[in-house]
PDB file of N, CA and C in Angstrom:
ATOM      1  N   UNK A   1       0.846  -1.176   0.000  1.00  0.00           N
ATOM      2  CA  UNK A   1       0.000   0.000   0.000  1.00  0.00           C
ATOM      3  C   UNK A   1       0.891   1.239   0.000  1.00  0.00           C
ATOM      4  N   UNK A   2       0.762   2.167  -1.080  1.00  0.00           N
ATOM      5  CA  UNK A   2       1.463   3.300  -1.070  1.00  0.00           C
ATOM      6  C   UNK A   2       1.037   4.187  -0.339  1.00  0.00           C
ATOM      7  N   UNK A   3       1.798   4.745   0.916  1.00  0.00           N
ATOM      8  CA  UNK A   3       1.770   5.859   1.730  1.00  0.00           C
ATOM      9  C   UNK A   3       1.484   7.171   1.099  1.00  0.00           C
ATOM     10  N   UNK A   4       0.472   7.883   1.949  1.00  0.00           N
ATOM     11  CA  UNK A   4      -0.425   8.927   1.535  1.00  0.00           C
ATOM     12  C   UNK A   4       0.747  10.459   1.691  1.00  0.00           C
ATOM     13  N   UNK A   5       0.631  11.564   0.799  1.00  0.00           N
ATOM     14  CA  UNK A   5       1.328  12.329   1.036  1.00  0.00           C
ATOM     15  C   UNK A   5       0.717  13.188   1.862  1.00  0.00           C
ATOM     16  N   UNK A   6       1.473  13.609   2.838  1.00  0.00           N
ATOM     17  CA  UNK A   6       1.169  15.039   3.742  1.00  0.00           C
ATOM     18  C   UNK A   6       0.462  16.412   3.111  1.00  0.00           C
ATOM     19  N   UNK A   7      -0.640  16.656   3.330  1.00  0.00           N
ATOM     20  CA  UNK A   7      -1.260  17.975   3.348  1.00  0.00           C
ATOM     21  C   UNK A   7      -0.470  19.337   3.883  1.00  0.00           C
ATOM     22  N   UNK A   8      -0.203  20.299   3.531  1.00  0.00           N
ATOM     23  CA  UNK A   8       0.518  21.405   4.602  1.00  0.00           C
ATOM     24  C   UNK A   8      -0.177  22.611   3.872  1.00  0.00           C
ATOM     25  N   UNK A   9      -0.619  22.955   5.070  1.00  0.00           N
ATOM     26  CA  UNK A   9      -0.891  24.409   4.880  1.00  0.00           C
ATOM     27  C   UNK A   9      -0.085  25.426   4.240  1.00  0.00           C
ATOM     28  N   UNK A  10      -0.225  26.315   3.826  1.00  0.00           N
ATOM     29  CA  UNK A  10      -0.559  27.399   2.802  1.00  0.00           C
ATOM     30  C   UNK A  10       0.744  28.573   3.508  1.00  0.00           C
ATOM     31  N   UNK A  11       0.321  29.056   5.296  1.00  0.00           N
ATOM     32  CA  UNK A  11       1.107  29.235   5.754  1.00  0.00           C
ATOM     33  C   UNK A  11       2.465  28.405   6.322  1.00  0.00           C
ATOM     34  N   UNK A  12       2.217  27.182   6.320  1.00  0.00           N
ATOM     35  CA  UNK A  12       3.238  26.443   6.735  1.00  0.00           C
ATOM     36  C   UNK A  12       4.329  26.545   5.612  1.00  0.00           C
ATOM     37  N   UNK A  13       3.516  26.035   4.063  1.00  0.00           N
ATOM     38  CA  UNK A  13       5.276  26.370   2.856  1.00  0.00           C
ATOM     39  C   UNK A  13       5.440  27.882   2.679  1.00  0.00           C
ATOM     40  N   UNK A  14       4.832  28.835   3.156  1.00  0.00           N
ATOM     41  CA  UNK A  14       5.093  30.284   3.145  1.00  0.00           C
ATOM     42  C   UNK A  14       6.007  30.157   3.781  1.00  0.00           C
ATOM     43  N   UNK A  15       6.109  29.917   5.097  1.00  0.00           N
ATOM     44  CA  UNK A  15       6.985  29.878   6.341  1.00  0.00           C
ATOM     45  C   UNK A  15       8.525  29.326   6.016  1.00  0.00           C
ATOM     46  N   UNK A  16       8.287  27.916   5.144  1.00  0.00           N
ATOM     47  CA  UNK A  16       9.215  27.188   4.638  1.00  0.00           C
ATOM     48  C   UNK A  16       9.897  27.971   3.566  1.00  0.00           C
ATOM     49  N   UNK A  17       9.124  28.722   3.049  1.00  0.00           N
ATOM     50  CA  UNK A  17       9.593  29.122   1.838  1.00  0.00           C
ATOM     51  C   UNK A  17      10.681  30.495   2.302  1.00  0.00           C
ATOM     52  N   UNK A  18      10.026  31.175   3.009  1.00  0.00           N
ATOM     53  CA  UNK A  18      10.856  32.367   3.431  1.00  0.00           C
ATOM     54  C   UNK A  18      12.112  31.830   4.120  1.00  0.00           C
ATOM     55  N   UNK A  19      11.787  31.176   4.775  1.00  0.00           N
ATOM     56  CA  UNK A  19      13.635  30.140   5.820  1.00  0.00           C
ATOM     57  C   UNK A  19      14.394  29.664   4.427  1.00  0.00           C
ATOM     58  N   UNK A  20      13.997  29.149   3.147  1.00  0.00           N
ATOM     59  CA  UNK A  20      14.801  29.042   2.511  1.00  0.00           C
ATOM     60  C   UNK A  20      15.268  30.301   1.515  1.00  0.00           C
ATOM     61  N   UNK A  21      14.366  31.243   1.611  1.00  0.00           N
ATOM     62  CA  UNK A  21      15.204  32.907   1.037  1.00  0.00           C
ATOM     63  C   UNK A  21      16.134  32.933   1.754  1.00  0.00           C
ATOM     64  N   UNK A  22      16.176  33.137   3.199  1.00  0.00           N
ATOM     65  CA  UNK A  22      16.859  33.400   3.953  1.00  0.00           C
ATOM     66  C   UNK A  22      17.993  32.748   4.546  1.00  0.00           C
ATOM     67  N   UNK A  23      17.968  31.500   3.555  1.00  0.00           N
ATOM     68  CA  UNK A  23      19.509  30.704   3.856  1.00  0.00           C
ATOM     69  C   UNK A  23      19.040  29.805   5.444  1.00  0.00           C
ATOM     70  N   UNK A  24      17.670  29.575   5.733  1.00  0.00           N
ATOM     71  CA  UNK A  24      17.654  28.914   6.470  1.00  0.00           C
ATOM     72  C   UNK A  24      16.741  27.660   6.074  1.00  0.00           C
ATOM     73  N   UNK A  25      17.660  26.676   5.844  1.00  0.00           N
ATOM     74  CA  UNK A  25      17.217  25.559   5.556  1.00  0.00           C
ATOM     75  C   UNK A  25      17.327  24.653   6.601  1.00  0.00           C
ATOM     76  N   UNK A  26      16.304  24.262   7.101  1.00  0.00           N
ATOM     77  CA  UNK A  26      16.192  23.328   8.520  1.00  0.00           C
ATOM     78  C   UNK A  26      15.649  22.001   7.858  1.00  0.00           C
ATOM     79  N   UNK A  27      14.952  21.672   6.806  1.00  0.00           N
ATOM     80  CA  UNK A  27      14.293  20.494   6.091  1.00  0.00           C
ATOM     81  C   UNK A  27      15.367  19.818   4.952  1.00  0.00           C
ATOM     82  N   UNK A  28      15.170  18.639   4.869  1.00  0.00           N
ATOM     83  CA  UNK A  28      15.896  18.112   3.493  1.00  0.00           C
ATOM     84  C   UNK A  28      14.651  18.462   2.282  1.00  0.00           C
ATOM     85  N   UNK A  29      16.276  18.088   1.394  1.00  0.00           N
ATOM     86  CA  UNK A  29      15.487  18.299   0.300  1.00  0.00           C
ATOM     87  C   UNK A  29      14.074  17.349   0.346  1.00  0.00           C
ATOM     88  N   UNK A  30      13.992  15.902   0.636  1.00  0.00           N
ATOM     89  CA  UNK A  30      13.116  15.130   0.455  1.00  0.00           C
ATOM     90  C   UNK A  30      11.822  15.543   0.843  1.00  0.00           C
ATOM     91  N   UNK A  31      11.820  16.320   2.350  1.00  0.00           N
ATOM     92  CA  UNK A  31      10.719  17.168   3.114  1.00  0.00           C
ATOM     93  C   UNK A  31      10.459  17.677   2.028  1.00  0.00           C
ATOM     94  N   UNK A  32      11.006  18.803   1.409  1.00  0.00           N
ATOM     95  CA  UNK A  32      10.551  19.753   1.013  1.00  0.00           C
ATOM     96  C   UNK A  32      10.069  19.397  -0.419  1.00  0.00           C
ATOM     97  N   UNK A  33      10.319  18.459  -1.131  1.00  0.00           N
ATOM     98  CA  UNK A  33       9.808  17.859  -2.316  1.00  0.00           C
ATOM     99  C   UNK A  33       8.774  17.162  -1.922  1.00  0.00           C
ATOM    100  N   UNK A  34       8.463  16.756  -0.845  1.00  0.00           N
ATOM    101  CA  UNK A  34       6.678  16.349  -0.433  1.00  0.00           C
ATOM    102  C   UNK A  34       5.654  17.406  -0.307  1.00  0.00           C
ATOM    103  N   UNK A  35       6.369  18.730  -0.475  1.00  0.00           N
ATOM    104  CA  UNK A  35       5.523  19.614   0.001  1.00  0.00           C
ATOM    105  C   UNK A  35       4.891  20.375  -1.556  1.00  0.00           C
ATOM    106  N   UNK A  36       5.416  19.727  -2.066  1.00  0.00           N
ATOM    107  CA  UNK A  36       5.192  20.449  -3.942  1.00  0.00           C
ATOM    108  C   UNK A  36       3.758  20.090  -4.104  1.00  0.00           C
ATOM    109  N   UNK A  37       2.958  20.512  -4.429  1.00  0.00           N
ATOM    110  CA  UNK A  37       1.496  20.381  -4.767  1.00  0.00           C
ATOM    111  C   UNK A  37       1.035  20.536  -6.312  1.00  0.00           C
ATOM    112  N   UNK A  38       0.891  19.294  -7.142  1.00  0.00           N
ATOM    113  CA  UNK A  38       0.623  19.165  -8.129  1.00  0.00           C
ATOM    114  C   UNK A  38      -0.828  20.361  -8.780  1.00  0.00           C
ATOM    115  N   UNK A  39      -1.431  20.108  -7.575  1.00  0.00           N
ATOM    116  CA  UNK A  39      -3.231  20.590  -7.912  1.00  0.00           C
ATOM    117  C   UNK A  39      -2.980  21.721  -7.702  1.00  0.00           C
ATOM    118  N   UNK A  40      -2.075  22.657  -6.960  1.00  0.00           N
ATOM    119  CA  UNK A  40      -2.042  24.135  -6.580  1.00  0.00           C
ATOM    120  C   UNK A  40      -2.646  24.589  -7.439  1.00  0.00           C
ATOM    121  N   UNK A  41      -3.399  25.798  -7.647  1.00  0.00           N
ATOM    122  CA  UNK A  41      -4.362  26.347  -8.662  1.00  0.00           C
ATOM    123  C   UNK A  41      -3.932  27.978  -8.619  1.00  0.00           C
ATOM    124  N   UNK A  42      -2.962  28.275  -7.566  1.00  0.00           N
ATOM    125  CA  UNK A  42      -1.720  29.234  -8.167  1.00  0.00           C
ATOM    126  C   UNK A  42      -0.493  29.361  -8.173  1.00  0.00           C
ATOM    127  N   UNK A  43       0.107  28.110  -7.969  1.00  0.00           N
ATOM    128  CA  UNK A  43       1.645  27.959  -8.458  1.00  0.00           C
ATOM    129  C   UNK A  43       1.817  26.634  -8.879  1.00  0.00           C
ATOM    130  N   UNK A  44       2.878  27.371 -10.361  1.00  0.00           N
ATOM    131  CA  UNK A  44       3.006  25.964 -10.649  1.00  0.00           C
ATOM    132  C   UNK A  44       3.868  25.217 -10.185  1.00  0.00           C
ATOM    133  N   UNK A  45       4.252  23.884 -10.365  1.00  0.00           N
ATOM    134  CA  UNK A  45       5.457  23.150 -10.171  1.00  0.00           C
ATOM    135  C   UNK A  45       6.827  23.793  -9.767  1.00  0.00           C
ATOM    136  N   UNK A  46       6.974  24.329 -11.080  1.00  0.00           N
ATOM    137  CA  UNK A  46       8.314  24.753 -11.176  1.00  0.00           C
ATOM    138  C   UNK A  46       8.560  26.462 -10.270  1.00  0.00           C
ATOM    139  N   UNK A  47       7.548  26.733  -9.861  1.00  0.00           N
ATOM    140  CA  UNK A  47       7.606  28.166  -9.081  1.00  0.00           C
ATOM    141  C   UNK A  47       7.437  27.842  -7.586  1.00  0.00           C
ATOM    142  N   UNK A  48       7.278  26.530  -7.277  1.00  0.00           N
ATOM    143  CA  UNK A  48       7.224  25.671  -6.421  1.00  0.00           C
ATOM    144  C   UNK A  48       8.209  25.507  -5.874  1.00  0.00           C
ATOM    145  N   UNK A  49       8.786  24.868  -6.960  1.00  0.00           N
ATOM    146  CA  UNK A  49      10.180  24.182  -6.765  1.00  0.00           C
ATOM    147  C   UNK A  49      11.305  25.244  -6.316  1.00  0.00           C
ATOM    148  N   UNK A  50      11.068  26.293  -7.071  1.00  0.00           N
ATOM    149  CA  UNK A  50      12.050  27.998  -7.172  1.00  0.00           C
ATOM    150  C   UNK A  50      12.050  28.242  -5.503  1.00  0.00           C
ATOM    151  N   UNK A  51      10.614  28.169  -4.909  1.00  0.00           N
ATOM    152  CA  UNK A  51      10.439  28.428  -3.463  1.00  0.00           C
ATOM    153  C   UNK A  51      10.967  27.764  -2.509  1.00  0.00           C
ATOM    154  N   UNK A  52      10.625  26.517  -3.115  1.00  0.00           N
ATOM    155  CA  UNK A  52      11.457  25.676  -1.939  1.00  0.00           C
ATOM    156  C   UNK A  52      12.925  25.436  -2.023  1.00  0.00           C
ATOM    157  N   UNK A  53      13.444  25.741  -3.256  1.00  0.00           N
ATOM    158  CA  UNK A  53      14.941  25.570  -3.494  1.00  0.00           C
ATOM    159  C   UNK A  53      15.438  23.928  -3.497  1.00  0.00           C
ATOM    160  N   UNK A  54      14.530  23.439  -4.391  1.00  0.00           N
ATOM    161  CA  UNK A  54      14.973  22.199  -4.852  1.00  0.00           C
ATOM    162  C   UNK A  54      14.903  22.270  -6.371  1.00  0.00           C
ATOM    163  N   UNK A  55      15.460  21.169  -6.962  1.00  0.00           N
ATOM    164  CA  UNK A  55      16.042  21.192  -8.389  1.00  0.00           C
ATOM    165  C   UNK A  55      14.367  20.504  -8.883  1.00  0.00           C
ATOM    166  N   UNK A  56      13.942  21.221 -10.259  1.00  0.00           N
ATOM    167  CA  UNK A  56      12.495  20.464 -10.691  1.00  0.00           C
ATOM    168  C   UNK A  56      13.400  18.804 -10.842  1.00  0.00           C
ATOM    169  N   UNK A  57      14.090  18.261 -11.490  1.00  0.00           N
ATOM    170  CA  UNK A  57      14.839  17.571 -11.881  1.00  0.00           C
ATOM    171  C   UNK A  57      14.468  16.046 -10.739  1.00  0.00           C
ATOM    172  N   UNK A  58      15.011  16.806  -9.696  1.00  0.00           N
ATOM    173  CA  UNK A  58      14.704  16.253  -7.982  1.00  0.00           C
ATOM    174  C   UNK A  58      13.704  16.160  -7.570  1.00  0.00           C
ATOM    175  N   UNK A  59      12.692  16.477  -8.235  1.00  0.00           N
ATOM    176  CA  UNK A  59      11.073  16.366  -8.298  1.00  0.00           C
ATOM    177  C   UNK A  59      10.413  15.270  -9.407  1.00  0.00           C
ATOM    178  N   UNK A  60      10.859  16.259 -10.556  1.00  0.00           N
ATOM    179  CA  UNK A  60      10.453  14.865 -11.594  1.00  0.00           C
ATOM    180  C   UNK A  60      11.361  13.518 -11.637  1.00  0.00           C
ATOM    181  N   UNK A  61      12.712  13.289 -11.724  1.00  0.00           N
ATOM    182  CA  UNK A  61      13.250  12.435 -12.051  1.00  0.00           C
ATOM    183  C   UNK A  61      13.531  11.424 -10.726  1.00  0.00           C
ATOM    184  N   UNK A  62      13.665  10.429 -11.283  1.00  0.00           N
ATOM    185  CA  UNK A  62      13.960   9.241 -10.392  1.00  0.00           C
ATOM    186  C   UNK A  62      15.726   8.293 -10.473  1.00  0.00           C
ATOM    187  N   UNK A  63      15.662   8.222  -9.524  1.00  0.00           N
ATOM    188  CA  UNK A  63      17.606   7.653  -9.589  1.00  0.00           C
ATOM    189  C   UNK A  63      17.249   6.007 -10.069  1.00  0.00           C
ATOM    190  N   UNK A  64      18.641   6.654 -11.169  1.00  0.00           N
ATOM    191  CA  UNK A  64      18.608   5.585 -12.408  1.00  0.00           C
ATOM    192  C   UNK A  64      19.881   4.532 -12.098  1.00  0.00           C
ATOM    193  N   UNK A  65      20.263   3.588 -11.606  1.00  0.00           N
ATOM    194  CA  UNK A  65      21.293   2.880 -11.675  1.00  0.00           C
ATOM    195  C   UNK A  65      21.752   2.999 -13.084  1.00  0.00           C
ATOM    196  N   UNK A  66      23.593   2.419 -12.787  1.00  0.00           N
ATOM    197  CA  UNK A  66      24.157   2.901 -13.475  1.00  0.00           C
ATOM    198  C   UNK A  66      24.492   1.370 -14.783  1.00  0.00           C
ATOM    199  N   UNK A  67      24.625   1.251 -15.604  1.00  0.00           N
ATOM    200  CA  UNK A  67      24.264  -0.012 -16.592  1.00  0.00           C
ATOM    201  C   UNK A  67      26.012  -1.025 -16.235  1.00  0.00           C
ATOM    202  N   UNK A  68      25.700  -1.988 -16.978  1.00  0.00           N
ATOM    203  CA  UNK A  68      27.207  -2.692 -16.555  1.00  0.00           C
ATOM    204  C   UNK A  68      28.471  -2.449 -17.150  1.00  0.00           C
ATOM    205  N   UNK A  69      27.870  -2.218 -18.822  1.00  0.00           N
ATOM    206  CA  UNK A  69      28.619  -1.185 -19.329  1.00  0.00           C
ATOM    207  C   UNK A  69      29.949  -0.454 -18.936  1.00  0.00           C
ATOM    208  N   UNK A  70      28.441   0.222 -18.448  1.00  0.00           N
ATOM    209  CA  UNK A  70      29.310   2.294 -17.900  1.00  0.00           C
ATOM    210  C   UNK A  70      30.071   0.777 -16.207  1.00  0.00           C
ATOM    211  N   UNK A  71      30.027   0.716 -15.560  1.00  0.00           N
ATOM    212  CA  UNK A  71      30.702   0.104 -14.647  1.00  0.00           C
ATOM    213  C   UNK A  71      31.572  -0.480 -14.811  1.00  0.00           C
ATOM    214  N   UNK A  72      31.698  -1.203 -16.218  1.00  0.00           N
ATOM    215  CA  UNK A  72      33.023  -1.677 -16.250  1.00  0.00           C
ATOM    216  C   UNK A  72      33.817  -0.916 -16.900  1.00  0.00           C
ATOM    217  N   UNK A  73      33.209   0.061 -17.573  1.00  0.00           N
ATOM    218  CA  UNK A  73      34.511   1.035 -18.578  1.00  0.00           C
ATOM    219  C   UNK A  73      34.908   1.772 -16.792  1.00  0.00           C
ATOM    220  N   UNK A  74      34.115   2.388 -15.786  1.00  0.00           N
ATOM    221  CA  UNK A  74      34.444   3.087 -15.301  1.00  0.00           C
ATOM    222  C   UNK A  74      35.864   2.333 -14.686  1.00  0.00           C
ATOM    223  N   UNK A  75      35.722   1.079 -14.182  1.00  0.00           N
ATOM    224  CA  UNK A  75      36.731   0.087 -13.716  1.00  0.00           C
ATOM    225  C   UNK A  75      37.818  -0.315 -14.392  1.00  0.00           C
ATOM    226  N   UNK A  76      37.865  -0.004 -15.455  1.00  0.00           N
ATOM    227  CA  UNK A  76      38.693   0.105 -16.273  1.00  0.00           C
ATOM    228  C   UNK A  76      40.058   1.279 -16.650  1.00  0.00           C
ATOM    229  N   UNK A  77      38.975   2.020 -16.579  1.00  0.00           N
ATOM    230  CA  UNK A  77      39.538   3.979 -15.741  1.00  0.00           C
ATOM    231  C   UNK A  77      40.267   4.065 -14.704  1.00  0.00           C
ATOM    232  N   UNK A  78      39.436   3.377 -13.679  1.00  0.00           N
ATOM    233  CA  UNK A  78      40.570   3.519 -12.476  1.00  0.00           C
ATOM    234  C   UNK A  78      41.868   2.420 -12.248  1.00  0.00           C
ATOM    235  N   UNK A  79      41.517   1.349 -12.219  1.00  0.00           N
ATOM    236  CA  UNK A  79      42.927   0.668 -13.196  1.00  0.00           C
ATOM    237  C   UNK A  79      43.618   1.125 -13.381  1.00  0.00           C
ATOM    238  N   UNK A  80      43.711   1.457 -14.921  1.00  0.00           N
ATOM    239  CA  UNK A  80      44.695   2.441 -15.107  1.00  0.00           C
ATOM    240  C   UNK A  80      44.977   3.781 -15.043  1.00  0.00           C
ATOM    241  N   UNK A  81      43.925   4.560 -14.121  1.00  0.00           N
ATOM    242  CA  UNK A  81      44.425   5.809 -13.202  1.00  0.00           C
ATOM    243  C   UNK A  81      45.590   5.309 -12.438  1.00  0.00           C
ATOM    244  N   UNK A  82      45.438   4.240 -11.500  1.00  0.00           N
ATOM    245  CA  UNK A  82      46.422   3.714 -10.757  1.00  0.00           C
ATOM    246  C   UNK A  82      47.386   3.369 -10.845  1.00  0.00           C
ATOM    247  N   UNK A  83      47.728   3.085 -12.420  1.00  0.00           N
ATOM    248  CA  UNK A  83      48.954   2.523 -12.507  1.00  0.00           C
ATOM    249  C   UNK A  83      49.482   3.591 -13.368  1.00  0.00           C
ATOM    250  N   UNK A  84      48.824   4.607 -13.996  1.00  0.00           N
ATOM    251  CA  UNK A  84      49.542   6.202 -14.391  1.00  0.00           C
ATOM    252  C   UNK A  84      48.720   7.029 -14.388  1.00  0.00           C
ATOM    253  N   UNK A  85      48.898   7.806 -12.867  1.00  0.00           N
ATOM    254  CA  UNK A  85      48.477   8.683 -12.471  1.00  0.00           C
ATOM    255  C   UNK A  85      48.529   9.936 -13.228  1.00  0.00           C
ATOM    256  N   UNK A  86      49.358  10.137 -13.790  1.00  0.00           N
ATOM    257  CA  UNK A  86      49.840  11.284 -14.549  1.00  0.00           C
ATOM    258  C   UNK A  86      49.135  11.435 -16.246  1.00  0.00           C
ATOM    259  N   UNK A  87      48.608  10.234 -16.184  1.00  0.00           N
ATOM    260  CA  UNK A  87      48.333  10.367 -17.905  1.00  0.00           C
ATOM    261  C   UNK A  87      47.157  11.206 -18.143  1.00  0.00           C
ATOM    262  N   UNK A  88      46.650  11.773 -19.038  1.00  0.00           N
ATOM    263  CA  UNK A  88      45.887  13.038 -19.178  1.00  0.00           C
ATOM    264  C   UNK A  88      44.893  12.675 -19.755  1.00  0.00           C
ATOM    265  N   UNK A  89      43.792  13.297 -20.423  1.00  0.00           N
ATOM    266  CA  UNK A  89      42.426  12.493 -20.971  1.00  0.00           C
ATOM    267  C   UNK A  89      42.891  11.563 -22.260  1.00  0.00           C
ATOM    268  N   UNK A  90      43.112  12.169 -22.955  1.00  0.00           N
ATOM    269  CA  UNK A  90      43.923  11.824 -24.494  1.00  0.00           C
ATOM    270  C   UNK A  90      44.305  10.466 -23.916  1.00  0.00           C
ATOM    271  N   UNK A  91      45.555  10.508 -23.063  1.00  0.00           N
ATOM    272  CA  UNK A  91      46.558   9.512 -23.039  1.00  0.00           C
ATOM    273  C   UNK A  91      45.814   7.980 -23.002  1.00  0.00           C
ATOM    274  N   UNK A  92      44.581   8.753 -21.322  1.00  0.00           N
ATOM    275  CA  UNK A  92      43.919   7.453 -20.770  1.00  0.00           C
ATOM    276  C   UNK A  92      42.915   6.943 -22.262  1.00  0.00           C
ATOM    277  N   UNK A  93      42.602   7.578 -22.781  1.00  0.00           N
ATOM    278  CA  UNK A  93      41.546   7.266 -23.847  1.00  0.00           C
ATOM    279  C   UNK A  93      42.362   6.051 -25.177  1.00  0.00           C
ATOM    280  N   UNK A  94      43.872   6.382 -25.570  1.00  0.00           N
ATOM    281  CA  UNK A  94      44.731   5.708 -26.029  1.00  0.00           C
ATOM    282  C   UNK A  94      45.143   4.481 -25.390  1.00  0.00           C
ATOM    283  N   UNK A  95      45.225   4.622 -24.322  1.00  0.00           N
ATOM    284  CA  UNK A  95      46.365   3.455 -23.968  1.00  0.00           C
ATOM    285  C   UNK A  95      44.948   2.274 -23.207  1.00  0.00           C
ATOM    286  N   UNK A  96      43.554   2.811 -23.492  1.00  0.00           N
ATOM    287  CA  UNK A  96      42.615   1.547 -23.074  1.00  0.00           C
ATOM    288  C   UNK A  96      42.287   0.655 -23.631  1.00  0.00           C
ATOM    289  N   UNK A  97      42.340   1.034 -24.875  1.00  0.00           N
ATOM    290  CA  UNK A  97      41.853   0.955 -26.158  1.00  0.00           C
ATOM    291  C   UNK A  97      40.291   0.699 -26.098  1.00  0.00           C
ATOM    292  N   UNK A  98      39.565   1.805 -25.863  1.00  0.00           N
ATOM    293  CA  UNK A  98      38.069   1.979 -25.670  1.00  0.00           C
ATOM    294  C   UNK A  98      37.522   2.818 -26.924  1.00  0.00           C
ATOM    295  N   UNK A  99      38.510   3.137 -27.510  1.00  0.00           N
ATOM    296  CA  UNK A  99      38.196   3.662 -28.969  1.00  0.00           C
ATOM    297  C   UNK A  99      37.281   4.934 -28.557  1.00  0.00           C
ATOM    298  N   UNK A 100      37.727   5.524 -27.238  1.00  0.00           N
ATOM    299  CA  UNK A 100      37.361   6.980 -27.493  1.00  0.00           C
ATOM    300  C   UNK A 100      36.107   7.228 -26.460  1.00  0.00           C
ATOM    301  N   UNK A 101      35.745   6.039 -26.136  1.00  0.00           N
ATOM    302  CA  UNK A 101      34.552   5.974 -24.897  1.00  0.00           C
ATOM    303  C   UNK A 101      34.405   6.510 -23.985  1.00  0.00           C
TER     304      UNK A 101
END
């Protein structure tokens, strides 16, 4: 059963909203992305989002694992970061032979 989202008053994200003008952020981002109100009927989303000082991004999007791919080129990278620290993008891109990946 999916858990119901919190209702908050009108003055309560006013309240929230001004602590985050003011560099006072006491909530995580996550709080404060529950507090976004799809139905608002005078702000939208994204003027929402501006208020509360979270990314729309962090609202709409969802964390994507990363493919096996990209994990093994990345493992591959550090490898040989480790064994030449010094080599530069170019170099590492040559000497993997990832053809530029």
């Amino acid at each position: 059963m999916a858990g119901q989202r919190k209702r908050y008053s009108a003055d309560f994200k006013a309240k929230v909203a001004l602590e985050a003008i003011r560099g006072e952020r006491s909530m995580s981002a996550g709080r404060r992305q529950e507090m976004v109100d799809r139905s608002h009927p005078g702000l939208s989303v994204v003027r929402q989002c501006a208020l509360l000082s979270i990314c729309r991004s962090l609202y709409y999007g969802s964390v994507r694992g990363k493919s096996a791919e990209k994990l093994a080129l990345i493992r591959l990278i550090d490898a040989q970061f480790l064994e030449t620290p010094w080599y530069g993008s170019w170099q590492m891109c040559s000497s993997n032979g990832s053809g530029g990946h």
